[in-house]
Protein backbone atom coordinates (compact mmCIF):
# COMPACT_ATOMS: atom_id res chain seq x y z
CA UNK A 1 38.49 24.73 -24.68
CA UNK A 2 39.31 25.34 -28.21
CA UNK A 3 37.39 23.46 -30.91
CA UNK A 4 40.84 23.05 -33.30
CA UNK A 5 39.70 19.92 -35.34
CA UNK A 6 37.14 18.77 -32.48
CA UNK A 7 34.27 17.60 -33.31
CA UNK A 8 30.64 18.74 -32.18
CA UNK A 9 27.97 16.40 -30.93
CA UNK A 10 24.31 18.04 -30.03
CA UNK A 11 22.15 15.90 -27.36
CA UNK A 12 18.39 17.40 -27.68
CA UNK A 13 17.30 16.63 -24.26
CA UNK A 14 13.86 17.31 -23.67
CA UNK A 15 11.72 17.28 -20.20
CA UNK A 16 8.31 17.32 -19.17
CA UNK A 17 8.63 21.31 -19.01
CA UNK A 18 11.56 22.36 -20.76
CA UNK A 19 13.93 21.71 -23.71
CA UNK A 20 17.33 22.50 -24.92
CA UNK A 21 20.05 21.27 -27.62
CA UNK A 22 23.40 21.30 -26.12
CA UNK A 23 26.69 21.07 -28.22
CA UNK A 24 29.29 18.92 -26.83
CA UNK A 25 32.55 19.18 -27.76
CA UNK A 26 35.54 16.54 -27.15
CA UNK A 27 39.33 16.61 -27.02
CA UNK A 28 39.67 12.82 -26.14
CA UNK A 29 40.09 13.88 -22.43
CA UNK A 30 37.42 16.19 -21.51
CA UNK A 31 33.88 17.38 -22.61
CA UNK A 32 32.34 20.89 -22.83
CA UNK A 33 28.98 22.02 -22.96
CA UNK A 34 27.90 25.03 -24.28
CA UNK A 35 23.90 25.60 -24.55
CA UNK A 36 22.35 25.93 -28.25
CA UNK A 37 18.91 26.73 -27.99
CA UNK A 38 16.76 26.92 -24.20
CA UNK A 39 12.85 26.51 -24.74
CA UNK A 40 9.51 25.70 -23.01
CA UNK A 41 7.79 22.73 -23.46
CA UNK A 42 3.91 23.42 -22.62
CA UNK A 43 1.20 20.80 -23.22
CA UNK A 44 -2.18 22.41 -24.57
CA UNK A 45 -5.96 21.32 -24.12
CA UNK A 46 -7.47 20.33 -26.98
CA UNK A 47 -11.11 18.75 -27.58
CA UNK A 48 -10.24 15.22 -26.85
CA UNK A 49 -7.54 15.86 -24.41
CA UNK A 50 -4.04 17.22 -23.36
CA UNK A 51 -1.24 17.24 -26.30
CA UNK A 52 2.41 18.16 -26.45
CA UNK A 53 2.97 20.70 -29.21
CA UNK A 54 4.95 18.33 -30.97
CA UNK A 55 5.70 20.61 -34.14
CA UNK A 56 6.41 23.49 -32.24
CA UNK A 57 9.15 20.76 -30.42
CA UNK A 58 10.67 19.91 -33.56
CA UNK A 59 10.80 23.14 -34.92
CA UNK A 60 12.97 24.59 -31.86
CA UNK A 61 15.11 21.42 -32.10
CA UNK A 62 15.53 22.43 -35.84
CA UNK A 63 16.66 26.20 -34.51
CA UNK A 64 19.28 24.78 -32.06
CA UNK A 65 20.95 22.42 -34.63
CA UNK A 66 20.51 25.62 -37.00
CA UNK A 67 22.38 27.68 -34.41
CA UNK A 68 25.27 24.61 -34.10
CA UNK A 69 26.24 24.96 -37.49
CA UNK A 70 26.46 28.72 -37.76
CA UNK A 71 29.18 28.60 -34.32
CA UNK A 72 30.61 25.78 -35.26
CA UNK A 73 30.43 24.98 -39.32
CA UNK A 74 31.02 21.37 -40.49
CA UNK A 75 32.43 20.41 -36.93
CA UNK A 76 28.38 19.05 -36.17
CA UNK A 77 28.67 15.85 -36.77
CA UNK A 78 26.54 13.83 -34.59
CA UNK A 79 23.03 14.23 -32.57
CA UNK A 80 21.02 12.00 -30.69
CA UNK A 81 17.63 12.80 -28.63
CA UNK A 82 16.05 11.75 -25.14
CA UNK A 83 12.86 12.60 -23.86
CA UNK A 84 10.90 12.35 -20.80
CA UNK A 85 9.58 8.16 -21.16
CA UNK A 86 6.42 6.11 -21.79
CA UNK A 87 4.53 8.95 -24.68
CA UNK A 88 4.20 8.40 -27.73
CA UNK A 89 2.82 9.13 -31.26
CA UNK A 90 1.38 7.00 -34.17
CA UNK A 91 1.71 6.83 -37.88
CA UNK A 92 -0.39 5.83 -40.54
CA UNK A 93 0.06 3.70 -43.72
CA UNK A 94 1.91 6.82 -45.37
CA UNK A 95 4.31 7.69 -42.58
CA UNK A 96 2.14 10.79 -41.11
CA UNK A 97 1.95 11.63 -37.64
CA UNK A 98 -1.94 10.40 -36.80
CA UNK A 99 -2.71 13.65 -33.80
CA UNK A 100 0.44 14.96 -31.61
CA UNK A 101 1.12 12.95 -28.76
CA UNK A 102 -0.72 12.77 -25.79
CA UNK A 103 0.36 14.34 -22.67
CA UNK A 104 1.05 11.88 -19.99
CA UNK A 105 -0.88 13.35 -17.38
CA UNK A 106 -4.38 13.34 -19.66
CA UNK A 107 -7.13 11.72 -18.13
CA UNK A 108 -8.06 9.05 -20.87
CA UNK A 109 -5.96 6.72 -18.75
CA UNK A 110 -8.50 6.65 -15.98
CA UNK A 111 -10.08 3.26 -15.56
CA UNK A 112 -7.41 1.78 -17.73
CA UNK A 113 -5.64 0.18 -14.80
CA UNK A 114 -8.35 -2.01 -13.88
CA UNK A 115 -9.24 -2.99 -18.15
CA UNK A 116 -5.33 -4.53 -17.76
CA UNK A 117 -6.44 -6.11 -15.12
CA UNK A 118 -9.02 -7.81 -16.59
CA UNK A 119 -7.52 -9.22 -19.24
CA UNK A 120 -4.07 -10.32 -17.03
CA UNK A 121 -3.71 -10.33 -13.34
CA UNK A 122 -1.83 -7.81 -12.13
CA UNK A 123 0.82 -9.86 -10.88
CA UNK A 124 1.75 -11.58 -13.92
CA UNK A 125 1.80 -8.17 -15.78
CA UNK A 126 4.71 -7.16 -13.13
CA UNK A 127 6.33 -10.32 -13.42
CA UNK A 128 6.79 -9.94 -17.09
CA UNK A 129 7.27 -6.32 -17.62
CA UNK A 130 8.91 -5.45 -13.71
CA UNK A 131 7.70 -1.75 -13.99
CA UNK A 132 6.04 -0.13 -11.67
CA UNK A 133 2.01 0.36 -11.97
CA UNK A 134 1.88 4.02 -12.57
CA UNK A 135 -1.63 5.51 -14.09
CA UNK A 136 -0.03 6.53 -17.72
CA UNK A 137 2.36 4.15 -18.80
CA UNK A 138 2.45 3.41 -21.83
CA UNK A 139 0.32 0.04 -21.69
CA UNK A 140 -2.80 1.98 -20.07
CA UNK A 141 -2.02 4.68 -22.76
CA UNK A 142 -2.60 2.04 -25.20
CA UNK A 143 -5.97 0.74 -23.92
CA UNK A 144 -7.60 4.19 -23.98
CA UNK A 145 -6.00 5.01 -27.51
CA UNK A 146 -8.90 6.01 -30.51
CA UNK A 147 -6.45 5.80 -32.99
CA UNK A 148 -5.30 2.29 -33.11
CA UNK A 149 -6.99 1.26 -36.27
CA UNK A 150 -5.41 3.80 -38.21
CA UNK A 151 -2.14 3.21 -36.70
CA UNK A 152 0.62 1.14 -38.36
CA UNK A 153 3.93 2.12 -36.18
CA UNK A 154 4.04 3.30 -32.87
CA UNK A 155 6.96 5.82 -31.88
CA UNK A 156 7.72 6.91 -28.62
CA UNK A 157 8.90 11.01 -28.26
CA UNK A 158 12.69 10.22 -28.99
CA UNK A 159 12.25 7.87 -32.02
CA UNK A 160 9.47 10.00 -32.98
CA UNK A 161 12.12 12.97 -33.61
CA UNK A 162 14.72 10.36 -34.80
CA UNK A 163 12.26 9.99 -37.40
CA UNK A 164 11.46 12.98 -38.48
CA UNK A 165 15.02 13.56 -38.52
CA UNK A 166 16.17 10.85 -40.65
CA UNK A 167 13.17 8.99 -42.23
CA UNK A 168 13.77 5.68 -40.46
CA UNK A 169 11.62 4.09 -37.98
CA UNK A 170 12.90 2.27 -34.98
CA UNK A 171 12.58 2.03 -30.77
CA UNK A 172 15.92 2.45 -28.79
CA UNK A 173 15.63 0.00 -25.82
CA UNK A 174 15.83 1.90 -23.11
CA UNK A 175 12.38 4.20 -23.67
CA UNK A 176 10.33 1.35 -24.77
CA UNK A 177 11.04 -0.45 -21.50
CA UNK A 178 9.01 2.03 -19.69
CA UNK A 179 5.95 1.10 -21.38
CA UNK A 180 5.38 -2.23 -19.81
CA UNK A 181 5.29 -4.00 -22.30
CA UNK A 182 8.64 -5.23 -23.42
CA UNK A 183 10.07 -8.46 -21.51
CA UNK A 184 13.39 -7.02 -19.06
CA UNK A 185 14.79 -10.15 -19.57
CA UNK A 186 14.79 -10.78 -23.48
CA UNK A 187 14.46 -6.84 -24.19
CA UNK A 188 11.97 -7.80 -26.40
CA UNK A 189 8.13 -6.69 -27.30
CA UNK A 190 6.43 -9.32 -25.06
CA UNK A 191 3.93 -10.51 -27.46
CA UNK A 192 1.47 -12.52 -24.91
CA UNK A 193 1.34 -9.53 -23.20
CA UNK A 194 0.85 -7.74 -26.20
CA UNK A 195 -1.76 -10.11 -27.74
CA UNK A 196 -3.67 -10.41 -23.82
CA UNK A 197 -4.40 -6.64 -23.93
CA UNK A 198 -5.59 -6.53 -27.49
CA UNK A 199 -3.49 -4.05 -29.00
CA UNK A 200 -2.36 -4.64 -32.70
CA UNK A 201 1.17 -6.48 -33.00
CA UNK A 202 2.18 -4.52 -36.60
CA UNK A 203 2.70 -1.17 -34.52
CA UNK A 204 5.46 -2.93 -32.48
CA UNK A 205 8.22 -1.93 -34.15
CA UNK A 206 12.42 -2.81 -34.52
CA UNK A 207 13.73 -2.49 -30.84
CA UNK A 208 17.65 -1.29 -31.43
CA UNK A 209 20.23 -0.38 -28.31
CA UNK A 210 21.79 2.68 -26.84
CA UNK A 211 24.52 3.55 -29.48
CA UNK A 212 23.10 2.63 -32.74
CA UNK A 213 24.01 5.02 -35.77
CA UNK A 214 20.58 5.58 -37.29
CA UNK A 215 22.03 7.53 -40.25
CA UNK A 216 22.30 11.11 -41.93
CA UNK A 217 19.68 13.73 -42.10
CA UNK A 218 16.60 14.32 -44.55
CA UNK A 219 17.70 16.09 -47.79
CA UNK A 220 15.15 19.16 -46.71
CA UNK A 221 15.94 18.88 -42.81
CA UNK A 222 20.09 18.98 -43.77
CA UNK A 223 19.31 22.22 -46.18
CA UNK A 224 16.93 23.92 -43.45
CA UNK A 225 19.43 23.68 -40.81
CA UNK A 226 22.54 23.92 -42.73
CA UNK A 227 23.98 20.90 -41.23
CA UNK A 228 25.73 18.48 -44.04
CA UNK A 229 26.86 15.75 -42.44
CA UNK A 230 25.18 15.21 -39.26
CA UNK A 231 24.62 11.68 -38.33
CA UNK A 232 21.45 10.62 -36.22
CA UNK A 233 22.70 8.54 -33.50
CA UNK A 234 20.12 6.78 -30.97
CA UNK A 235 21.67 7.56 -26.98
CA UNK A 236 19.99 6.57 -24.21
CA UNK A 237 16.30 7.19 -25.42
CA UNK A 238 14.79 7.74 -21.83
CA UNK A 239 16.13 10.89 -20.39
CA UNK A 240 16.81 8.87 -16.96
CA UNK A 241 19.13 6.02 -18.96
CA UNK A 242 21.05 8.74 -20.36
CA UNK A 243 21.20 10.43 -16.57
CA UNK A 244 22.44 7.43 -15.48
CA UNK A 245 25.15 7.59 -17.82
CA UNK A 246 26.24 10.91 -16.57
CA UNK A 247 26.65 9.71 -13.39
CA UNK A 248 30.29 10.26 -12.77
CA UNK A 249 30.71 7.18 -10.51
CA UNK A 250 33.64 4.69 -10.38
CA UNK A 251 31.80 1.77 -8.18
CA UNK A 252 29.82 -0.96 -9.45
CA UNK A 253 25.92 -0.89 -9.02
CA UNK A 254 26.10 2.99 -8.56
CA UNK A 255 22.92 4.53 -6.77
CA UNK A 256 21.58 7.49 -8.53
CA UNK A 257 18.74 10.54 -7.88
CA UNK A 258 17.72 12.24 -10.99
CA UNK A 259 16.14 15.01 -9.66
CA UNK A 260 14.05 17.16 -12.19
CA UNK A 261 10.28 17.32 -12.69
CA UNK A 262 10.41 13.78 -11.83
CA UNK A 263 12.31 12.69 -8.72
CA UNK A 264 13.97 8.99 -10.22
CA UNK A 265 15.84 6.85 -7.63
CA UNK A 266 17.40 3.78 -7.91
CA UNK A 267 21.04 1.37 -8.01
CA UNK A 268 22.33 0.47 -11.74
CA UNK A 269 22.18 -3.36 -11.81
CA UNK A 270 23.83 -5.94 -14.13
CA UNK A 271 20.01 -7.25 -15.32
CA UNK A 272 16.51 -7.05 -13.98
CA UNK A 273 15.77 -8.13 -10.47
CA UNK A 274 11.63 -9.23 -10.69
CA UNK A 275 10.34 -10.52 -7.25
CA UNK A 276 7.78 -10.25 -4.68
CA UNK A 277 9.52 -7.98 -2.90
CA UNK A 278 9.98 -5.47 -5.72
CA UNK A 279 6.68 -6.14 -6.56
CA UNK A 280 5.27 -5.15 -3.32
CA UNK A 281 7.40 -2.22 -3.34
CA UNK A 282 6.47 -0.98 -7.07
CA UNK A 283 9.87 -1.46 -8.19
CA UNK A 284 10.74 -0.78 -12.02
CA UNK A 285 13.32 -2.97 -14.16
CA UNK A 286 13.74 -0.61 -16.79
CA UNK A 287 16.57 -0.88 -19.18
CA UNK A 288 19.51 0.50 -19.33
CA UNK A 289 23.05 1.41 -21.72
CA UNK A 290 24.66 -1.64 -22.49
CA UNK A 291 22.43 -4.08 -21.67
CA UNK A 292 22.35 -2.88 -17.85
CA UNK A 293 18.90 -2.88 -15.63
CA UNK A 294 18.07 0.95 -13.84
CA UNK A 295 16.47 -0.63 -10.80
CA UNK A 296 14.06 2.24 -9.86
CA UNK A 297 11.29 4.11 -8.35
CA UNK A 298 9.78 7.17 -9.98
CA UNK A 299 8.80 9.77 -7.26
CA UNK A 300 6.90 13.36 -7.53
CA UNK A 301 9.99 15.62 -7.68
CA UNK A 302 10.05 19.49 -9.07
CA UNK A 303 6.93 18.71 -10.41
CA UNK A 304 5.31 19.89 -7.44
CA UNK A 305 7.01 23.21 -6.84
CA UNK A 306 6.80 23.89 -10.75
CA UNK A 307 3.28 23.50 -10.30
CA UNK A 308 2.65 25.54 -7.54
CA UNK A 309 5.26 28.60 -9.39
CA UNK A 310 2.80 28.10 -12.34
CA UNK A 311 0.16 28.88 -10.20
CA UNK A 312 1.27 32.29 -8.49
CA UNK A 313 2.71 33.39 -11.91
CA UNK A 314 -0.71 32.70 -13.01
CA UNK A 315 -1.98 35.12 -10.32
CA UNK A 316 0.66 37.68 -11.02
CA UNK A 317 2.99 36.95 -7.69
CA UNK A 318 6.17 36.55 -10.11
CA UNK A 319 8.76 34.90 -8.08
CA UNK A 320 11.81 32.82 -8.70
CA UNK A 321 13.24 29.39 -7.90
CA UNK A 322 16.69 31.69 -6.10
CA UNK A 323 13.86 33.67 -3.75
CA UNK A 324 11.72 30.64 -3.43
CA UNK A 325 15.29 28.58 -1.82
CA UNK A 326 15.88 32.13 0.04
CA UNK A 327 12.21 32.35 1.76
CA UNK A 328 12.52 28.33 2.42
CA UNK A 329 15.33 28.41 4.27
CA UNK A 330 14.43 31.27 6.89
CA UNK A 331 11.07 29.56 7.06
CA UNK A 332 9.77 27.15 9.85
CA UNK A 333 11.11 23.56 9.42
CA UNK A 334 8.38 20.52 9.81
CA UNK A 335 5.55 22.76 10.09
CA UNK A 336 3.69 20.71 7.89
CA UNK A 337 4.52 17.56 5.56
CA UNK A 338 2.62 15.61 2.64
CA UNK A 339 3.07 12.84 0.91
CA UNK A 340 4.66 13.60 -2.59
CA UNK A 341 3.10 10.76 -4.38
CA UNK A 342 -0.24 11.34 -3.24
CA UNK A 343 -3.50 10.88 -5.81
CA UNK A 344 -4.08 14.22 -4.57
CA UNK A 345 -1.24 15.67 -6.86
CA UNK A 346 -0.68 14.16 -10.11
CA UNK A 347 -2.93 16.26 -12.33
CA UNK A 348 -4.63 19.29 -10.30
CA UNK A 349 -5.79 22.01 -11.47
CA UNK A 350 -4.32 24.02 -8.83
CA UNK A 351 -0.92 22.99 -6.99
CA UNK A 352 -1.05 25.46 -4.00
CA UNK A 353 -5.03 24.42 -3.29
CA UNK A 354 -4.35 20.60 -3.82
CA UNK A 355 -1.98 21.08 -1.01
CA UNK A 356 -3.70 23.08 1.05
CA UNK A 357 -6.82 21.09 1.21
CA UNK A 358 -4.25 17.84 1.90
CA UNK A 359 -3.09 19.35 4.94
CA UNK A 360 -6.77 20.15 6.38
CA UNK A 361 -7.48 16.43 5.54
CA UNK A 362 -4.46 15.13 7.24
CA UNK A 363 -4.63 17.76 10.42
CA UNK A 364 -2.19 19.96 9.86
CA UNK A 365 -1.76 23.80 9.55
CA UNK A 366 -1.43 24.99 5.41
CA UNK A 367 1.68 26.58 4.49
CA UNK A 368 1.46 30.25 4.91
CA UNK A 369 3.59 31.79 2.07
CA UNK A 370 5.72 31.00 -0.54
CA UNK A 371 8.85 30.12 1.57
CA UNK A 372 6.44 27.54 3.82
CA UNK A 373 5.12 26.03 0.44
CA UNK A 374 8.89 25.95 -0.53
CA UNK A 375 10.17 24.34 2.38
CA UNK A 376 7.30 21.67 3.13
CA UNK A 377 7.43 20.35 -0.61
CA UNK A 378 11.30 19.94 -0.01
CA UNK A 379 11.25 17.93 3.50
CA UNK A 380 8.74 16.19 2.08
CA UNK A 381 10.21 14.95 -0.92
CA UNK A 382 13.47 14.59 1.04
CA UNK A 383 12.06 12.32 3.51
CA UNK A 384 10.59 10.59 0.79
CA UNK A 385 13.45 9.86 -0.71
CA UNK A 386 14.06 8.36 2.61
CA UNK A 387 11.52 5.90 2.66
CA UNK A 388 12.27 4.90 -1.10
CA UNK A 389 16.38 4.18 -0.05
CA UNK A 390 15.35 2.06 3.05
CA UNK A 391 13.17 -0.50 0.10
CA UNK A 392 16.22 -0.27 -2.31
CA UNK A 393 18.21 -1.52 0.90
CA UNK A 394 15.90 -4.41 1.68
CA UNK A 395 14.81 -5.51 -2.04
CA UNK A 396 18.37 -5.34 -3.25
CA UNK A 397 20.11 -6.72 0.12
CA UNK A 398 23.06 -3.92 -0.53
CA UNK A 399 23.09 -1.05 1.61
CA UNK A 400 23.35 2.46 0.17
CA UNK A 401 26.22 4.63 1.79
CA UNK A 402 26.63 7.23 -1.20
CA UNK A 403 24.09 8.52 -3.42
CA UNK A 404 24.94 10.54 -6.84
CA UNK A 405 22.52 13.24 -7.42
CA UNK A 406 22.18 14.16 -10.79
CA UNK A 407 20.02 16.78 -13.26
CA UNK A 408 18.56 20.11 -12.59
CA UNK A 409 17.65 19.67 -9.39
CA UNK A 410 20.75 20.01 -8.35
CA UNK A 411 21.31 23.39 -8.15
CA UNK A 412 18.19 23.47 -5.28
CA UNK A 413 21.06 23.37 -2.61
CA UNK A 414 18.88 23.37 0.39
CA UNK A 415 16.94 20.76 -0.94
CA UNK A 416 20.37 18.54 -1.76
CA UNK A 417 21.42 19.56 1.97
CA UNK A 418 17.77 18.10 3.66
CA UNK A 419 18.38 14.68 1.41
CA UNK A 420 21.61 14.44 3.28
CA UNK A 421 20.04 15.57 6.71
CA UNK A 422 16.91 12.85 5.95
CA UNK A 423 18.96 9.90 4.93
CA UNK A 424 22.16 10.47 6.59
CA UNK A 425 24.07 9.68 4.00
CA UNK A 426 26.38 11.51 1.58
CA UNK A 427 24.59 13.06 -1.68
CA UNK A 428 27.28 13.70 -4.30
CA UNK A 429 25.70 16.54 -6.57
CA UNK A 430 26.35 16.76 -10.28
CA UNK A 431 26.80 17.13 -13.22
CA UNK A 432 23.60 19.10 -13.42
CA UNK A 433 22.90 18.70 -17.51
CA UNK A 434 24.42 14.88 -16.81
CA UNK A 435 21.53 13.96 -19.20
CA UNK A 436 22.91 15.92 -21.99
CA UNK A 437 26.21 14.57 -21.21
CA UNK A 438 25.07 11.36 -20.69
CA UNK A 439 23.40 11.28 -24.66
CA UNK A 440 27.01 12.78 -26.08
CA UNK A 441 29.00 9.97 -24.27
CA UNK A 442 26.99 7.21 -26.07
CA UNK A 443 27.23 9.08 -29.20
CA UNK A 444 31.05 8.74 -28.84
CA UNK A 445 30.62 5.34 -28.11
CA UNK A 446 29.48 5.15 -31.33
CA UNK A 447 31.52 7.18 -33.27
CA UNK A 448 34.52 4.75 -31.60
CA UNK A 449 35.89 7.85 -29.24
CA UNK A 450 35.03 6.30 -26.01
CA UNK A 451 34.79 2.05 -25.54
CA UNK A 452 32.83 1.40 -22.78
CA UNK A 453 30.90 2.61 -20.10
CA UNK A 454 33.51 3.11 -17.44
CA UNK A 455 35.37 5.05 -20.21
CA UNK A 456 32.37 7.12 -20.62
CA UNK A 457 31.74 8.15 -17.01
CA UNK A 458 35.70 8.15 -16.70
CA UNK A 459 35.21 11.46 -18.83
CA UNK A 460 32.28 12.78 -16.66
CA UNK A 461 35.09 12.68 -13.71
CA UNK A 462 37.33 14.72 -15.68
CA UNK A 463 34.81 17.21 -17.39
CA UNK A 464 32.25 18.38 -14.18
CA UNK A 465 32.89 18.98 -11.15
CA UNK A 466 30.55 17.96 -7.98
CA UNK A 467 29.27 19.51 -4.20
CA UNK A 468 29.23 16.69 -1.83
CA UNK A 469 26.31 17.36 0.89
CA UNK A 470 27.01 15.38 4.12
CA UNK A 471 24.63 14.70 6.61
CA UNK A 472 23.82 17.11 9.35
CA UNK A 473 20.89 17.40 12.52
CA UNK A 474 20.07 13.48 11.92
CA UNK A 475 17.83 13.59 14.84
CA UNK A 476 15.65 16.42 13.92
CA UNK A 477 15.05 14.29 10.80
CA UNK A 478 15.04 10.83 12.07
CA UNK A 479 11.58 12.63 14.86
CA UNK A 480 10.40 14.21 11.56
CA UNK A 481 10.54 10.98 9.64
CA UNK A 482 8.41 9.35 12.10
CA UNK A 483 5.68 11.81 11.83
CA UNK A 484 5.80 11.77 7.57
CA UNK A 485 5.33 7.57 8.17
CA UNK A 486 2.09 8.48 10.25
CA UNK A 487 1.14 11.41 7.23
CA UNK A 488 1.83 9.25 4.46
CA UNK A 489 0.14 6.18 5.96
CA UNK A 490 -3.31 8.27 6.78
């Protein structure tokens, strides 16, 4: 595709281990994608506890918007950012970034569950938040924060670059709903809640939606990267709302699978479903483009395979994620299967050991070798993703017959292949940088090029192409699926 007269739109998309700025461009029928800067997002221990290397962030962001404007000159126009959700960072009185944002995964959070608790039942927390109790949202993040009396605004990662960006201070809708504390219903702060757990109203912020044109650059940002008249446009804040946008579905209530470091499935809803169904099935309402609900579950995904990579590179067995899908698939099948979203794995020190010690405990044989490791973590999470599409079925009452894969993960074919075997049900694969895509088509919302939703992933159809991955050997997963119920249960 030519750029002519096209304009250039850059989504920063950045993940819980990786980063990139992407430059879009549109000819009112089909978008491109071309990749402006690739680069590694690492957390690093500090004395009071894990931080992203939120400079370091920026200045890479800075680089790729840098390298935009040399290809493609005054053609930028537009950028907009999404992040991994519920993190954070604080300012003080005079605008300044308090510490660097905590890493999720940090252990301040422990013991913070039950402090919520204290101070409002659990139930009536769900009930006005509908998200899904998970050890470092945002809320728990809160009750273990030191800084709060220094704080006067609280930013989470997107806004928090939006900001530096532009100056101007303000939380897109769809992040700040997975903090659990903003009401699904209103999609507004939920003072009570807010005022129950003790945490200082004035950092609470202006809540704006998917699409809003935040405004043009910082005199010293627009002469560092070159860029003259690049407007800052809020997308889709939370990586998985602008996913969702990417899906290139033409059915209502579309059911989705993010797959990346974090496995996200769910169905796209017209507003928040909050019941004691969802509840007992730690169901999250979080919110959506256009005032839409992503009914959801958040699942371990990549994150366990990254982990476990990180570990052997760590030990000097280089290998990569082509071999590791090579080794799986002439290895074993069902020798051995855990439960993704196990305690066991959400912050240890070592992935392979974590997982070998699991099995022992649950009476099974370890994986081997790299292909076992390989192939157990991706049964596993496909038959996971089993269990998590039979509770969609009976909270929603709708049954799911298709499911749209999106995100990285999709280029793990065997893995797409066993969440067709596992669920028996068509998984339509791609686009894979649909979050990227997902963050341009709301900036042309803006920007008046595309009017709606439909319109939007109208284009997707157009622009990617997708690998459906029907279901094969149903019964050798429907016998394994009986023994993960008996693993996950123990």
């Amino acid at each position: 595709m030519k750029t002519g007269k096209s304009q250039v739109h850059l989504a920063v998309d950045l993940g819980a281990g990786s980063g990139r700025v992407v430059a879009g461009i549109f000819d009112g029928e089909k978008l491109e994608l071309t990749v402006m800067n690739r680069f590694p997002n690492n957390a690093t221990k500090e004395a009071d506890g894990w931080h992203w290397q939120f400079e370091n962030l920026f200045n890479d962001i800075k680089r790729g918007i840098a390298v935009a404007v040399q290809k493609y000159g005054d053609a930028v126009v537009s950028i907009g950012v999404d992040t991994w959700g519920v993190d954070y960072g604080l300012l003080d009185a005079d605008g300044k970034l308090i510490c660097a944002p905590f890493q999720y995964r940090d252990t301040r959070t422990t013991g913070m569950e039950e402090k919520a608790f204290q101070l409002m039942p659990r139930r009536e927390i769900y009930q006005r938040t509908g998200i899904q109790f998970l050890f470092f949202n945002t809320l728990f993040q809160l009750l273990a924060e030191k800084n709060l009396s220094r704080a006067e605004h609280m930013l989470f990662m997107p806004d928090l670059i939006h900001y530096y960006l532009t100056g101007i201070r303000a939380n897109e809708k769809s992040i700040a709903s997975t903090s659990q504390l903003i009401s699904p219903q209103k999609q507004e702060w939920d003072k009570d809640l807010i005022r129950a757990m003790k945490l200082p109203e004035k950092i609470f912020g202006k809540l704006i939606d998917a699409g809003t044109i935040l405004g043009g650059l910082l005199p010293e940002i627009a002469k560092e990267t070159g860029a003259k008249n690049l407007q800052v446009i809020a997308p889709g804040g939370h990586d998985t709302a602008s996913a969702v946008v990417g899906v290139p579905s033409d059915e209502a209530n579309p059911v989705f699978l993010s797959s990346g470091t974090w496995s996200i499935m769910g169905r796209e809803l017209a507003g928040p479903m909050i019941s004691e169904k969802s509840f007992e099935a730690a169901f999250s309402n979080e919110g959506g483009v256009f005032g839409t609900t992503r009914f959801l579950k958040n699942i371990a995904g990549m994150w366990l395979l990254q982990e476990c990579k990180r570990a052997w590179d760590a030990e000097g067995q280089t290998v990569g994620y082509d071999e590791l899908q090579s080794q799986a698939q002439s290895s074993p099948p069902f020798a051995a299967l855990i439960d993704p979203d196990a305690p066991d794995f959400q912050a240890p020190a070592n992935m392979p050991a974590a997982i070998t010690q699991y099995c022992k405990r649950t009476g099974q044989t370890p994986p081997a070798n790299f292909g076992a490791f390989t192939r157990m973590i991706f049964e596993s999470l496909a038959l996971k993703y089993r269990v998590v599409r039979e509770s969609l079925e009976q909270v929603t009452g709708k049954p799911v017959e298709k499911i749209h894969m999106v995100g990285g993960g999709c280029q793990h074919h065997l893995l797409n292949q066993f969440a067709a075997d596992a669920l028996n049900c068509a998984m339509v694969c791609g686009p894979v940088e649909a979050t990227s895509t997902g963050n341009i088509i709301m900036q042309l919302y803006a920007l008046g090029k595309i009017g709606s939703l439909a319109g939007g992933r109208a284009v997707v159809r157009r622009s990617f192409g997708t690998k459906t991955f029907e279901p094969k050997n149903t019964a050798q997963w429907d016998e394994a699926f009986g023994r993960f119920k008996k693993v996950i249960a123990s």
